[in-house]
C-alpha atoms as a PDB file:
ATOM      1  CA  UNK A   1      26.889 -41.453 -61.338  1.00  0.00           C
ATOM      2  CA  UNK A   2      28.225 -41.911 -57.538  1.00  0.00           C
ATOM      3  CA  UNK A   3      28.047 -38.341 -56.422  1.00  0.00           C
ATOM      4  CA  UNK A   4      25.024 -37.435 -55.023  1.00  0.00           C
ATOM      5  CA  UNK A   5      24.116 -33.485 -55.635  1.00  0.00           C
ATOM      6  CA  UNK A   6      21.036 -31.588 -53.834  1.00  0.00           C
ATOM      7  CA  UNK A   7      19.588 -28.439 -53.186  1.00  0.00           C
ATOM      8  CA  UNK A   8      18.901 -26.892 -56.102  1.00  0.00           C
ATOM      9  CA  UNK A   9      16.219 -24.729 -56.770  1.00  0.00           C
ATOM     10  CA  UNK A  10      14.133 -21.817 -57.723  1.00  0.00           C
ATOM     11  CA  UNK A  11      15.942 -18.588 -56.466  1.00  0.00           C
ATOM     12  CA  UNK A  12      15.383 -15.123 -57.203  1.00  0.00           C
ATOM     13  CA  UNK A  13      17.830 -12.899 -58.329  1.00  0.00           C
ATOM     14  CA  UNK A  14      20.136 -11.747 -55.671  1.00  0.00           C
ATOM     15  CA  UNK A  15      19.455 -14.371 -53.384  1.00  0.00           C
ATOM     16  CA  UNK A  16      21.419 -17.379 -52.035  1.00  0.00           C
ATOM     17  CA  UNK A  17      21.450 -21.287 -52.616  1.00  0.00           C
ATOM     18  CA  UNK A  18      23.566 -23.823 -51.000  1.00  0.00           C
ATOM     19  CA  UNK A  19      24.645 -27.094 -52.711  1.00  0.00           C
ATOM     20  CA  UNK A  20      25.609 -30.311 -51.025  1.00  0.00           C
ATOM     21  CA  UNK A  21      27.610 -33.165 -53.026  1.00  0.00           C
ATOM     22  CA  UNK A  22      27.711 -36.540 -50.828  1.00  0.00           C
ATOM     23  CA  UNK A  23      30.481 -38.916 -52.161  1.00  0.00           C
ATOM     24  CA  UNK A  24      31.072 -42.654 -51.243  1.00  0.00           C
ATOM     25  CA  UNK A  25      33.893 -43.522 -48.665  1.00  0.00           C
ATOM     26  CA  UNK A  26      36.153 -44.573 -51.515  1.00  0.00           C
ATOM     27  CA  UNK A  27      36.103 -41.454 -52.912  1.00  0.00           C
ATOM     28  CA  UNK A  28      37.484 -39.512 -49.347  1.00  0.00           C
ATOM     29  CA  UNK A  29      41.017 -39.805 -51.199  1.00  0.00           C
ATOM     30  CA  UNK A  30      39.948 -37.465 -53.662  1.00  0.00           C
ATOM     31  CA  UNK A  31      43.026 -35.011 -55.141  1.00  0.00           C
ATOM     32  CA  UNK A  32      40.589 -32.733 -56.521  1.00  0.00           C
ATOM     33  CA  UNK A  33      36.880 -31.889 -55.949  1.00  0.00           C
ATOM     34  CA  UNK A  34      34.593 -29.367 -57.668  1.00  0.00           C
ATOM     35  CA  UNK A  35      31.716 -28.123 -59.401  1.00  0.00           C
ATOM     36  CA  UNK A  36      30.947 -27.603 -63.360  1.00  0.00           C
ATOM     37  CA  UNK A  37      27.681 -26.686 -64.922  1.00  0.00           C
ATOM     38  CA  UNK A  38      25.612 -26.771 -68.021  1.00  0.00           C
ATOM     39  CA  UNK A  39      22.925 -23.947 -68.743  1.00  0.00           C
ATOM     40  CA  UNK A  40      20.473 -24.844 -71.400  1.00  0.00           C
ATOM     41  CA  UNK A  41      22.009 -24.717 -75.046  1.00  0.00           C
ATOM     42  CA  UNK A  42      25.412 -24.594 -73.634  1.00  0.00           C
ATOM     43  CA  UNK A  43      28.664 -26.743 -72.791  1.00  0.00           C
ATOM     44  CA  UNK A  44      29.270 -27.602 -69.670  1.00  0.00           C
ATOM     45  CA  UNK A  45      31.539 -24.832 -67.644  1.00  0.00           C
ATOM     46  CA  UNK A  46      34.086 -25.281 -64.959  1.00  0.00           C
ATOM     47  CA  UNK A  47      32.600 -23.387 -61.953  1.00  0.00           C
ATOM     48  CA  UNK A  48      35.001 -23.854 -59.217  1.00  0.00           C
ATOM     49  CA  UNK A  49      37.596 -26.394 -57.915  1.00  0.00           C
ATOM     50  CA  UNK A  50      39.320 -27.044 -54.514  1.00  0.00           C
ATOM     51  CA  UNK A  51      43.185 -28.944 -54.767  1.00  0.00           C
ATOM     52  CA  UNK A  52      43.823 -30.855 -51.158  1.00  0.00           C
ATOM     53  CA  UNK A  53      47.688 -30.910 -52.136  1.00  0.00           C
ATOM     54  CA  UNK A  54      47.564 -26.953 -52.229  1.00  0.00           C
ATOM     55  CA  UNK A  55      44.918 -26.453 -49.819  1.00  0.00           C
ATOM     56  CA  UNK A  56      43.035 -23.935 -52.161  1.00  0.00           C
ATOM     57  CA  UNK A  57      40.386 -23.261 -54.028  1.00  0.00           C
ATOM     58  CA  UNK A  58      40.226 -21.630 -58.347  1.00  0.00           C
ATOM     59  CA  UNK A  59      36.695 -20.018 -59.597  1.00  0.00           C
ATOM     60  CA  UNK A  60      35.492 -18.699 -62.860  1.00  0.00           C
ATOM     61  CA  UNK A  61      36.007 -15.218 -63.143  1.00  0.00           C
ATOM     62  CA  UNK A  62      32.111 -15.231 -63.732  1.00  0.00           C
ATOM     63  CA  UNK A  63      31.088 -16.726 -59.976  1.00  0.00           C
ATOM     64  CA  UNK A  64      34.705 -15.673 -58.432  1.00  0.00           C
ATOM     65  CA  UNK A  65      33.868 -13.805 -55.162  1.00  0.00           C
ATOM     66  CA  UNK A  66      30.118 -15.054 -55.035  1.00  0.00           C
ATOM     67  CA  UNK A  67      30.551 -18.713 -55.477  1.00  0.00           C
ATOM     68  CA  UNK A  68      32.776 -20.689 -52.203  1.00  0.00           C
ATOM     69  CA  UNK A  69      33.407 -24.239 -52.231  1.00  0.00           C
ATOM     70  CA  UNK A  70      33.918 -25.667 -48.922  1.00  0.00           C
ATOM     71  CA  UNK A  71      34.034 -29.505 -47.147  1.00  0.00           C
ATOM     72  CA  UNK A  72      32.174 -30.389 -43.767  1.00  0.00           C
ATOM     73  CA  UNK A  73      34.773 -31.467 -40.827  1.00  0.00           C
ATOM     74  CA  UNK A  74      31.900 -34.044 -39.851  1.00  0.00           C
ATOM     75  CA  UNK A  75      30.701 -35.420 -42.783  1.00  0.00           C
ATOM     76  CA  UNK A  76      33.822 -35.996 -44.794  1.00  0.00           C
ATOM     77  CA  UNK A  77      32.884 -37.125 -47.890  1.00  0.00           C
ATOM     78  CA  UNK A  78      30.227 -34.145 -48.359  1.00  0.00           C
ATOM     79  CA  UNK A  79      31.255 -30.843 -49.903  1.00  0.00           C
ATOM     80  CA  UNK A  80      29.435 -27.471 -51.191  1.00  0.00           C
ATOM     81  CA  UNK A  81      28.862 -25.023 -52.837  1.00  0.00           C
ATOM     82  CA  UNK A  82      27.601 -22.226 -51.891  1.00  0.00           C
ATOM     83  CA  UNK A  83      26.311 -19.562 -54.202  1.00  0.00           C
ATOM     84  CA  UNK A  84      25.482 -15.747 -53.651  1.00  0.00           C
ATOM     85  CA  UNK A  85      24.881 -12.866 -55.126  1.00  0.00           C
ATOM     86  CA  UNK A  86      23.029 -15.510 -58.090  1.00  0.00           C
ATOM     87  CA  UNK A  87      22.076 -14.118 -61.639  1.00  0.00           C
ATOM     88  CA  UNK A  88      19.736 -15.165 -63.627  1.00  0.00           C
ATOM     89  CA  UNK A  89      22.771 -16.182 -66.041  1.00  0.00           C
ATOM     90  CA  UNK A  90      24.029 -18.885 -62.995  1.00  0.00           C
ATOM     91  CA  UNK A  91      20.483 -20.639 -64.373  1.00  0.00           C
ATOM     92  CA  UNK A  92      22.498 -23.736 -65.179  1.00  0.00           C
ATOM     93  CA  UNK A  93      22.324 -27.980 -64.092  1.00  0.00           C
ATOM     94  CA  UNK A  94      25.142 -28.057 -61.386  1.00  0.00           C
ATOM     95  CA  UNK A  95      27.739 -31.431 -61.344  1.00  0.00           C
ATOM     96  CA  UNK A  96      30.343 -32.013 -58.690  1.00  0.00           C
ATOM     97  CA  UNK A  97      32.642 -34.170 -59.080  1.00  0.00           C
ATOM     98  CA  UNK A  98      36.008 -35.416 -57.405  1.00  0.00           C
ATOM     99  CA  UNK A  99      39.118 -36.961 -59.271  1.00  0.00           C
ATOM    100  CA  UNK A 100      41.618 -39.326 -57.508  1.00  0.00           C
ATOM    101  CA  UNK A 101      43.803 -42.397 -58.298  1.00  0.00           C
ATOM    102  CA  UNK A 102      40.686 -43.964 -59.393  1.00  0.00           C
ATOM    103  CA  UNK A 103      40.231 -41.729 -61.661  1.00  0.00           C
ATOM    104  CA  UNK A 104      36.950 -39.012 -62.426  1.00  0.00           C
ATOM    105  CA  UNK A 105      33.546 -39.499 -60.268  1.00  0.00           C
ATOM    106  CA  UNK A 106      30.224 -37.159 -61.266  1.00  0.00           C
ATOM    107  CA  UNK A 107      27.167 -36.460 -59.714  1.00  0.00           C
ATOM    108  CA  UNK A 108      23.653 -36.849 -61.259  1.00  0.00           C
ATOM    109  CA  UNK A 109      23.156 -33.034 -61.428  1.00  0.00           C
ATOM    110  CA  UNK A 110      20.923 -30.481 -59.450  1.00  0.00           C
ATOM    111  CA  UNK A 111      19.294 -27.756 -61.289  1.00  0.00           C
ATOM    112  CA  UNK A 112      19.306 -24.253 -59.885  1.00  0.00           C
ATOM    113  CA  UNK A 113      16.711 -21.366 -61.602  1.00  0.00           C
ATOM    114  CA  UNK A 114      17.445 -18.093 -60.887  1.00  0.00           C
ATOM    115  CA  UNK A 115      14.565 -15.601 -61.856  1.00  0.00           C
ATOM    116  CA  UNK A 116      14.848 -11.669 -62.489  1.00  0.00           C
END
């Protein structure tokens, strides 16, 4: 684990949530960065991703248009993830992670409840 994930939470349905990954400076030359997730009883699902090389981002069709990933011009190595609209099926453990020449980097995880 190197990533650092926060703000998660208890949200109701409908509502908003905003997640922050911080990454260490040798991960800055990331190629890739992104979130996955793992509700309970499930594999883990790709959630979003945003390429540097083509400056843009892919979703799931189940977050597309609710879900945006973005970066911070100040803090470089953070990114997030911000999350509206949430269902109670977005319930999940959320994971960023970043891939680069070194290879794949994850985050510890920060679980997000969304109630009816």
């Amino acid at each position: 684990v190197q990533l650092q994930a926060s703000g998660g939470g208890l949200v109701q349905a409908g509502g908003s949530v905003k997640l922050s990954c911080a990454a260490p400076e040798f991960a800055s030359g990331y190629d890739v960065m992104g979130w996955f997730r793992r509700a309970p009883g499930k594999e883990r699902e790709f959630v979003g991703i945003f390429s540097r090389s083509r400056r843009r981002s892919y979703y799931s069709d189940s977050v597309k248009g609710r879900f945006t990933i973005s970066g911070d011009n100040a803090k470089k190595n953070t990114m997030y993830l911000q999350m509206n609209s949430l269902e109670p099926e977005d319930t999940a453990v959320y994971y960023c992670t970043r891939r680069g020449p070194w290879g794949d980097v994850w985050g510890q995880g920060t679980q997000v409840t969304v109630s009816s």
